[in-house]
PDB file of N, CA and C in Angstrom:
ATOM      1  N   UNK A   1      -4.550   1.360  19.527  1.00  0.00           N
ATOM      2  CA  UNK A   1      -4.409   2.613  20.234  1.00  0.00           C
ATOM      3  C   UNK A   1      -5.618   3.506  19.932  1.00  0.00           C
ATOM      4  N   UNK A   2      -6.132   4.004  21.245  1.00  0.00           N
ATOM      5  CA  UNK A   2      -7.559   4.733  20.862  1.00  0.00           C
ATOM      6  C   UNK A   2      -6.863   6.615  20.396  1.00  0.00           C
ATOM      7  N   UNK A   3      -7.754   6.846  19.409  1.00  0.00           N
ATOM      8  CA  UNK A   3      -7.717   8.266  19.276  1.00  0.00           C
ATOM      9  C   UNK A   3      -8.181   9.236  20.350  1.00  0.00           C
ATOM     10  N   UNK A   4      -7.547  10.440  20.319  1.00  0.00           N
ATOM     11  CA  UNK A   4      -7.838  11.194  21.363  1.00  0.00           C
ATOM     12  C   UNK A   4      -9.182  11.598  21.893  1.00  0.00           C
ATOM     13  N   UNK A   5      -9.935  11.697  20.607  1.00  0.00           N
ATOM     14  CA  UNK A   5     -11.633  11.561  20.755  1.00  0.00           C
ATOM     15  C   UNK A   5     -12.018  10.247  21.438  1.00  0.00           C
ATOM     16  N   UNK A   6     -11.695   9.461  21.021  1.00  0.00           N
ATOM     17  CA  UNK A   6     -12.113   8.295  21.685  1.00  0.00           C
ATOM     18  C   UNK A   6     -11.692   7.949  23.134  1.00  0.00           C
ATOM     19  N   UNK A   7     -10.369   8.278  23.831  1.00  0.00           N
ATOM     20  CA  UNK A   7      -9.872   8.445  24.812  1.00  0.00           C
ATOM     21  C   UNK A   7     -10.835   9.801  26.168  1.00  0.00           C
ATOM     22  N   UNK A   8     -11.375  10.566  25.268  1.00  0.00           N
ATOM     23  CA  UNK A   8     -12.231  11.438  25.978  1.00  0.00           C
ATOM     24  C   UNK A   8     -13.344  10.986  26.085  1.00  0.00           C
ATOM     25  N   UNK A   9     -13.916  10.557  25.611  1.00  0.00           N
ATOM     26  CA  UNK A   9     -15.401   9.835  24.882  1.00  0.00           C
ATOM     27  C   UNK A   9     -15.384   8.880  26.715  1.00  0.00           C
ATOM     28  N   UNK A  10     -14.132   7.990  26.966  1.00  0.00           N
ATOM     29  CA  UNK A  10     -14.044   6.806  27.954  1.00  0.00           C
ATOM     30  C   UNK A  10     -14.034   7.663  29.165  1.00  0.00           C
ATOM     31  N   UNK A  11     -13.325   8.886  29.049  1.00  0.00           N
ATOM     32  CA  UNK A  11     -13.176   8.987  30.222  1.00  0.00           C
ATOM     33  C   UNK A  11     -13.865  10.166  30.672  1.00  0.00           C
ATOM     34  N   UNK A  12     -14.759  11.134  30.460  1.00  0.00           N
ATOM     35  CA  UNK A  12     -15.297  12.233  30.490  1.00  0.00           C
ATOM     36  C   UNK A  12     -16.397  11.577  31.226  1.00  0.00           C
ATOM     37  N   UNK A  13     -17.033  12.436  32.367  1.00  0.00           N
ATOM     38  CA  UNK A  13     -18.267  12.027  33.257  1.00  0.00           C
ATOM     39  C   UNK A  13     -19.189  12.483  32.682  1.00  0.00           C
ATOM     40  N   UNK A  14     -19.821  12.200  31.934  1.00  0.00           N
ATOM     41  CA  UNK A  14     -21.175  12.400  31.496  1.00  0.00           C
ATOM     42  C   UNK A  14     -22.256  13.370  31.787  1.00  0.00           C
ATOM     43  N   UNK A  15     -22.748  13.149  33.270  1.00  0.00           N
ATOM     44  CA  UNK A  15     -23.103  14.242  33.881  1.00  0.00           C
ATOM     45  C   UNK A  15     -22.743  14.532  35.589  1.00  0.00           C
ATOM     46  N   UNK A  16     -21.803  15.329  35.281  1.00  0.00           N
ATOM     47  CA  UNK A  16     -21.188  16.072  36.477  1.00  0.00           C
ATOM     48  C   UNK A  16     -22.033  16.848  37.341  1.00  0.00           C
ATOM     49  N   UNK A  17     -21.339  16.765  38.435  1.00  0.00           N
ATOM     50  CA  UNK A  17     -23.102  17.325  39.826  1.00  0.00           C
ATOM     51  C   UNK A  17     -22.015  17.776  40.548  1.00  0.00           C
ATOM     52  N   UNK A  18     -20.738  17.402  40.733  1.00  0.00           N
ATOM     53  CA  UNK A  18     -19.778  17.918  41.779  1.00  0.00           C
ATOM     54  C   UNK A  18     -18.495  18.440  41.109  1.00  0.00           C
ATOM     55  N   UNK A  19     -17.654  19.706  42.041  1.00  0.00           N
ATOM     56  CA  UNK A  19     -16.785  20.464  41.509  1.00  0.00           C
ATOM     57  C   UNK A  19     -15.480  19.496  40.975  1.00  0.00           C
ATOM     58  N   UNK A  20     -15.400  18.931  41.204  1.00  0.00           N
ATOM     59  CA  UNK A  20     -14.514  17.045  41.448  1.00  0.00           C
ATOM     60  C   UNK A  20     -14.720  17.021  40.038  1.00  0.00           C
ATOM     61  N   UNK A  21     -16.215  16.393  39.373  1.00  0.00           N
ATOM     62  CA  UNK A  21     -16.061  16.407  38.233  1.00  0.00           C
ATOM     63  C   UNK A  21     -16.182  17.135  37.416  1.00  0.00           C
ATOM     64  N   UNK A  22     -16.249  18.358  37.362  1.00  0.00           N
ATOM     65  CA  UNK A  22     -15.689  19.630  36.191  1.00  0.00           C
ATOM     66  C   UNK A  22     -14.381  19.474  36.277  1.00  0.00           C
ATOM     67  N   UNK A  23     -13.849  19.364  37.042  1.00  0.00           N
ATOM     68  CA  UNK A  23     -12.413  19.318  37.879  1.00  0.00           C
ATOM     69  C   UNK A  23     -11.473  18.557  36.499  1.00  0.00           C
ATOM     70  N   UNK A  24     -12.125  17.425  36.750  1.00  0.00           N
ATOM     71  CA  UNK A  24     -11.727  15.816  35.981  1.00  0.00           C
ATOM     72  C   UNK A  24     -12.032  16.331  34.718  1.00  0.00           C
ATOM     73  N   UNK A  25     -13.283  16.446  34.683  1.00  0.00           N
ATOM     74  CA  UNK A  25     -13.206  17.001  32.899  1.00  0.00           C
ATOM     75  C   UNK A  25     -12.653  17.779  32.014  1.00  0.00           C
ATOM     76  N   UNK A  26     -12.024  18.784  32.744  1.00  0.00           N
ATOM     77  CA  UNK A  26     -11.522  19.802  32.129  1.00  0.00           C
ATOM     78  C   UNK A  26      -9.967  19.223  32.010  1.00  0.00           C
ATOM     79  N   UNK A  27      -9.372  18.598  33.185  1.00  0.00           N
ATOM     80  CA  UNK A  27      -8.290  17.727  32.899  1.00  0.00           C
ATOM     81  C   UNK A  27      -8.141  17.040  31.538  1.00  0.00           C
ATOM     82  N   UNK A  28      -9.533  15.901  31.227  1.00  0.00           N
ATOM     83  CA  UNK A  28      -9.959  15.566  30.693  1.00  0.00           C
ATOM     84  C   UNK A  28      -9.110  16.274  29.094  1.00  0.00           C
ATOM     85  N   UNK A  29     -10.105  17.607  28.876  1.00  0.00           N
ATOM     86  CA  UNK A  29     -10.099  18.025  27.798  1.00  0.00           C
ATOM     87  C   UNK A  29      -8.369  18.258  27.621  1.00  0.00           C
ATOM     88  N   UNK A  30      -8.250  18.848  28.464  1.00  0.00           N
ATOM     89  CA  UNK A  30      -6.098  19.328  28.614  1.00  0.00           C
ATOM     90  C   UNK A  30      -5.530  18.739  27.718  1.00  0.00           C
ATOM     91  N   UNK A  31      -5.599  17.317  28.221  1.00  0.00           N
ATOM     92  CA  UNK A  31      -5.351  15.603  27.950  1.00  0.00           C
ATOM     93  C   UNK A  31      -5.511  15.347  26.710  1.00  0.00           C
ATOM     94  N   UNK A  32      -6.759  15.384  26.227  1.00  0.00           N
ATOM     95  CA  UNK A  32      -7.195  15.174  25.237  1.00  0.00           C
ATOM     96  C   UNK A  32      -6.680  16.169  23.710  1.00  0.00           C
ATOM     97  N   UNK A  33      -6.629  17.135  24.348  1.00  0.00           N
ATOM     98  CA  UNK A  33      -5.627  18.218  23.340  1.00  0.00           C
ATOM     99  C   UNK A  33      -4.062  18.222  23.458  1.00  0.00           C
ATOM    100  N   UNK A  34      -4.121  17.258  24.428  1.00  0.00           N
ATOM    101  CA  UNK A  34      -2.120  16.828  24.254  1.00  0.00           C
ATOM    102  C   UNK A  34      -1.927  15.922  23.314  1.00  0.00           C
ATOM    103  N   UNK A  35      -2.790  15.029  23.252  1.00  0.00           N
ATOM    104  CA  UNK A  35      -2.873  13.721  22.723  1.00  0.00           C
ATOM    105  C   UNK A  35      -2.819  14.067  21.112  1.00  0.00           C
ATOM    106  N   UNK A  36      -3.964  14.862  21.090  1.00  0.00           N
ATOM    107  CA  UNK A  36      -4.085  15.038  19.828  1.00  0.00           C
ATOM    108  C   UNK A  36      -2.942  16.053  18.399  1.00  0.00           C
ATOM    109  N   UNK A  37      -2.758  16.654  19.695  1.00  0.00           N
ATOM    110  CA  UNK A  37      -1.284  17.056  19.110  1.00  0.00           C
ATOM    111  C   UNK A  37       0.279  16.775  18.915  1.00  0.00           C
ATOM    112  N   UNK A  38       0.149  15.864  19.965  1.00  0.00           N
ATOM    113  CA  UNK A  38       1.043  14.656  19.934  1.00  0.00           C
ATOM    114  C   UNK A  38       1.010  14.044  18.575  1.00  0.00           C
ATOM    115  N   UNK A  39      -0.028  13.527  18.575  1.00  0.00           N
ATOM    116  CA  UNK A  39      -0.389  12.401  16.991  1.00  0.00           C
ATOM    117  C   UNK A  39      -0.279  13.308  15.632  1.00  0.00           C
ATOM    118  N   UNK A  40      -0.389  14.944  15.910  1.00  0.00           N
ATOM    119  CA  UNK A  40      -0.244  15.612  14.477  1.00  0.00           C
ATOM    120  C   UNK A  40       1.224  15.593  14.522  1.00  0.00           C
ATOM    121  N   UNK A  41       2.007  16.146  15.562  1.00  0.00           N
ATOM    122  CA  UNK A  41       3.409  15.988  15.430  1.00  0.00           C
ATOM    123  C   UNK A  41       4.020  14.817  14.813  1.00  0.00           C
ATOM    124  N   UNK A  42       3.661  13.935  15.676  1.00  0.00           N
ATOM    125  CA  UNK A  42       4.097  12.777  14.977  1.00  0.00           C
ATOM    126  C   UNK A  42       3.809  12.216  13.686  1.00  0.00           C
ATOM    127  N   UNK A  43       2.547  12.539  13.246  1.00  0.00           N
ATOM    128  CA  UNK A  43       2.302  12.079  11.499  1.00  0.00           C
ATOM    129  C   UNK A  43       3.342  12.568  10.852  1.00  0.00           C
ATOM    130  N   UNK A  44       3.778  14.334  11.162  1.00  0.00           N
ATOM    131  CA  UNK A  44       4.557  14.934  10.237  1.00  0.00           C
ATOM    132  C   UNK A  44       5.775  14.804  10.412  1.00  0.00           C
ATOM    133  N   UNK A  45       6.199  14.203  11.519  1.00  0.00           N
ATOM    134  CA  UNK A  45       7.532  13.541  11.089  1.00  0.00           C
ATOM    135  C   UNK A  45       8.095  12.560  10.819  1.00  0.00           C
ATOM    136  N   UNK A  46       6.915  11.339  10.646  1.00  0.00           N
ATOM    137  CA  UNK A  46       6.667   9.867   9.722  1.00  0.00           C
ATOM    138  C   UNK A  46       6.629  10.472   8.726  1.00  0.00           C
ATOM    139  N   UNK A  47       5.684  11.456   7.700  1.00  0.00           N
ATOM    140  CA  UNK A  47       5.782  11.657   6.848  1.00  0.00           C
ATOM    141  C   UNK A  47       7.260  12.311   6.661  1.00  0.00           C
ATOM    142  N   UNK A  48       7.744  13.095   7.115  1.00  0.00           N
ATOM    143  CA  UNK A  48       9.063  13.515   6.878  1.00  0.00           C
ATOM    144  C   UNK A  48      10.283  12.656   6.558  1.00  0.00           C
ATOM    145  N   UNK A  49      10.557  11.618   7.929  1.00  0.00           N
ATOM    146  CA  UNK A  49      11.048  10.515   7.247  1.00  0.00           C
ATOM    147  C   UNK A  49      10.782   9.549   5.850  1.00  0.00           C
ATOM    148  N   UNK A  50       9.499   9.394   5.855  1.00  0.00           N
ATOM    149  CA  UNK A  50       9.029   8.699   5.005  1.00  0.00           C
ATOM    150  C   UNK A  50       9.392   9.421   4.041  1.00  0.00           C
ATOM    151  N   UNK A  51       9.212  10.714   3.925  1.00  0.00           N
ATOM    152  CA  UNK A  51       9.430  11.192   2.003  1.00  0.00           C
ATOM    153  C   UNK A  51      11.088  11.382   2.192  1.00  0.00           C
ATOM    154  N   UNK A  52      11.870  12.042   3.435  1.00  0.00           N
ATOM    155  CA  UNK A  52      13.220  11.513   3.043  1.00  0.00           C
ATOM    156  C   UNK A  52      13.701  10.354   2.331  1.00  0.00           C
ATOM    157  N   UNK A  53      13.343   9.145   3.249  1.00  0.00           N
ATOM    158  CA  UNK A  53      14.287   7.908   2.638  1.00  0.00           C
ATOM    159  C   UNK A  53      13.370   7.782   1.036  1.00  0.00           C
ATOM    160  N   UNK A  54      12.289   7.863   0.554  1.00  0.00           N
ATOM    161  CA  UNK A  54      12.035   7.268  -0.517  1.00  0.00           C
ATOM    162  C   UNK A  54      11.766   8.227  -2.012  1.00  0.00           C
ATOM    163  N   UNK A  55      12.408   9.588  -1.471  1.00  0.00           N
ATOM    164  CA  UNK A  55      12.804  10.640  -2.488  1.00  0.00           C
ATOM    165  C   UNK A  55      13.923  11.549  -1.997  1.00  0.00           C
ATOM    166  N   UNK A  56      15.022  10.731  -1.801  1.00  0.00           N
ATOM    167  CA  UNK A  56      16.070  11.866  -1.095  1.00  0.00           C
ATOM    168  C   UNK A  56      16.967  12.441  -2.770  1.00  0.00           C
ATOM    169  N   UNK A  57      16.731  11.723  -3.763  1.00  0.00           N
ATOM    170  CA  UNK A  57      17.168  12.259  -5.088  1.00  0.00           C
ATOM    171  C   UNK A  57      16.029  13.475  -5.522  1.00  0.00           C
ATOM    172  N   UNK A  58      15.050  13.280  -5.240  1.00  0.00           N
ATOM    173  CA  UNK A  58      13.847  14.182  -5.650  1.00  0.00           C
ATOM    174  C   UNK A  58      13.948  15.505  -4.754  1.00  0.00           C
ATOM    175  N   UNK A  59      14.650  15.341  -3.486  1.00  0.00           N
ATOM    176  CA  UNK A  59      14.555  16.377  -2.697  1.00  0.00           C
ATOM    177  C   UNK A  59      15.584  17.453  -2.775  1.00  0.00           C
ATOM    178  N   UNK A  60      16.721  16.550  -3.164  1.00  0.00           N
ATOM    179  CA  UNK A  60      17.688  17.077  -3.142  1.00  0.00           C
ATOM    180  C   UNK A  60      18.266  18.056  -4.879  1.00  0.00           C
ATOM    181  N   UNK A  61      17.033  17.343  -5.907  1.00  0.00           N
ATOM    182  CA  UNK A  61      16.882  17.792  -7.275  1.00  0.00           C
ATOM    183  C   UNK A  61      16.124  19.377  -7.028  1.00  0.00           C
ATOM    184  N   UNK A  62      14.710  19.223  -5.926  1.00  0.00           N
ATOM    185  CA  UNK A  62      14.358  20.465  -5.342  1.00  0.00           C
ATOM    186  C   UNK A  62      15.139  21.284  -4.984  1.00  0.00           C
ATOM    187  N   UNK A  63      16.208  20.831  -4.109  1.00  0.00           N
ATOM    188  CA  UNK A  63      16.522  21.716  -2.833  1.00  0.00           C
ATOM    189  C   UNK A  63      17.597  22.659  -3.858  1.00  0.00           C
ATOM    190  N   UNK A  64      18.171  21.657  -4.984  1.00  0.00           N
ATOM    191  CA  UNK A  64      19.483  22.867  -5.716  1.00  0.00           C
ATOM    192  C   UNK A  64      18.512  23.535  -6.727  1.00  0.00           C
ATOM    193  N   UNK A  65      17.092  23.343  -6.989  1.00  0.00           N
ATOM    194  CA  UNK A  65      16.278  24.666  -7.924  1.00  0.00           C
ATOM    195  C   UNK A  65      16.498  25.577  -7.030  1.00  0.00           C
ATOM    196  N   UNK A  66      15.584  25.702  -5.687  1.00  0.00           N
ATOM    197  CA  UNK A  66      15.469  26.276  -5.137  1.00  0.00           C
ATOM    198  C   UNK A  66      16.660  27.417  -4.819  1.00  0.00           C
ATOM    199  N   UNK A  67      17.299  26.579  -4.479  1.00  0.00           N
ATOM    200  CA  UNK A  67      18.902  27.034  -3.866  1.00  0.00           C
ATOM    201  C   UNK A  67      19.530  28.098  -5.110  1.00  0.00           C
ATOM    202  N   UNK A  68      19.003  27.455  -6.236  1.00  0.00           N
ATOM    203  CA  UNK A  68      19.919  28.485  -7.087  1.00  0.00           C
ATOM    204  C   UNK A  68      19.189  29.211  -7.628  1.00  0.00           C
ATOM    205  N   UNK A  69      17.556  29.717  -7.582  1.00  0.00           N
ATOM    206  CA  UNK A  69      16.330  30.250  -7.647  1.00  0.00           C
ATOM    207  C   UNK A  69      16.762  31.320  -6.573  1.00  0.00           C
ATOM    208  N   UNK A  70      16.694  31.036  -5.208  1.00  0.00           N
ATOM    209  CA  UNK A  70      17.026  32.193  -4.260  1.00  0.00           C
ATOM    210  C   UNK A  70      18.085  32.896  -4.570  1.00  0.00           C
ATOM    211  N   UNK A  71      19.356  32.388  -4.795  1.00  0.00           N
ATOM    212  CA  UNK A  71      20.618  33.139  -5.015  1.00  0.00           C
ATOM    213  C   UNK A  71      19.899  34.199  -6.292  1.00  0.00           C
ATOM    214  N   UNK A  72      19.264  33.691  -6.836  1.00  0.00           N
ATOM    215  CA  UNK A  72      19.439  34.421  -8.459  1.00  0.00           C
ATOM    216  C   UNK A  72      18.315  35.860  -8.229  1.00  0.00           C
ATOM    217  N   UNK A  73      17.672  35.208  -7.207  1.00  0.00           N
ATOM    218  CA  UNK A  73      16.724  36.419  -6.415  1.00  0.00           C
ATOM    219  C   UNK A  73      17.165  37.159  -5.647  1.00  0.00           C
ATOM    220  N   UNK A  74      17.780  36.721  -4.746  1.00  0.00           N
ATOM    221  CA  UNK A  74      18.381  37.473  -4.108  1.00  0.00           C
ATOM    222  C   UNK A  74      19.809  38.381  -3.852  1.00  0.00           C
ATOM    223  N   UNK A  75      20.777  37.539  -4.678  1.00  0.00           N
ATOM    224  CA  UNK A  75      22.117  38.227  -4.804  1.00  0.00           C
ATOM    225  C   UNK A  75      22.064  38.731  -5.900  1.00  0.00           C
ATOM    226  N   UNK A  76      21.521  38.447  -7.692  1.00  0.00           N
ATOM    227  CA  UNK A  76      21.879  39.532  -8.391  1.00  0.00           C
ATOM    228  C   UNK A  76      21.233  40.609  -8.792  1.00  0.00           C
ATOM    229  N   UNK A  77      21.877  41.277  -9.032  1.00  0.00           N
ATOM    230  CA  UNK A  77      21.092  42.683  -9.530  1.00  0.00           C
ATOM    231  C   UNK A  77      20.449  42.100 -11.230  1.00  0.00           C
ATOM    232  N   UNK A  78      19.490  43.051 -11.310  1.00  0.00           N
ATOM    233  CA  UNK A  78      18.696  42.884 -12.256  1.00  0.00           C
ATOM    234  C   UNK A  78      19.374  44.019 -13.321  1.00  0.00           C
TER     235      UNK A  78
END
């Protein structure tokens, strides 16, 4: 699977002479910034899964600091 740079790289006209191809290119770029944000979305929720299943004891050791860190911040008086 080509990266989004590389996907622009194939398909971008080089040198454009007609309104047609600014047209295309700028499509082009649209495209190319869907793509690429597509693929950040998606890393971070491989990584998300990924650190779920293979630290869901580690997360969940976090999540009750936290959890009882906020309460202790936020509900008692000092």
């Amino acid at each position: 699977m080509k990266t989004a740079v590389e996907w622009l790289e194939d398909n971008l006209i080089s040198e454009p002479w007609a309104e047609e191809h600014f047209k295309h290119n700028s499509e082009c770029w649209d495209k190319a910034k869907e793509m690429e944000k597509n693929n950040t979305d998606n890393k971070v929720i491989h990584f998300a899964e990924w650190l779920t299943k293979k630290h869901t004891s580690t997360l969940i050791t976090l999540y009750e600091h936290f959890e009882e860190e906020y309460y202790n911040e936020t509900f008692k008086s000092e």
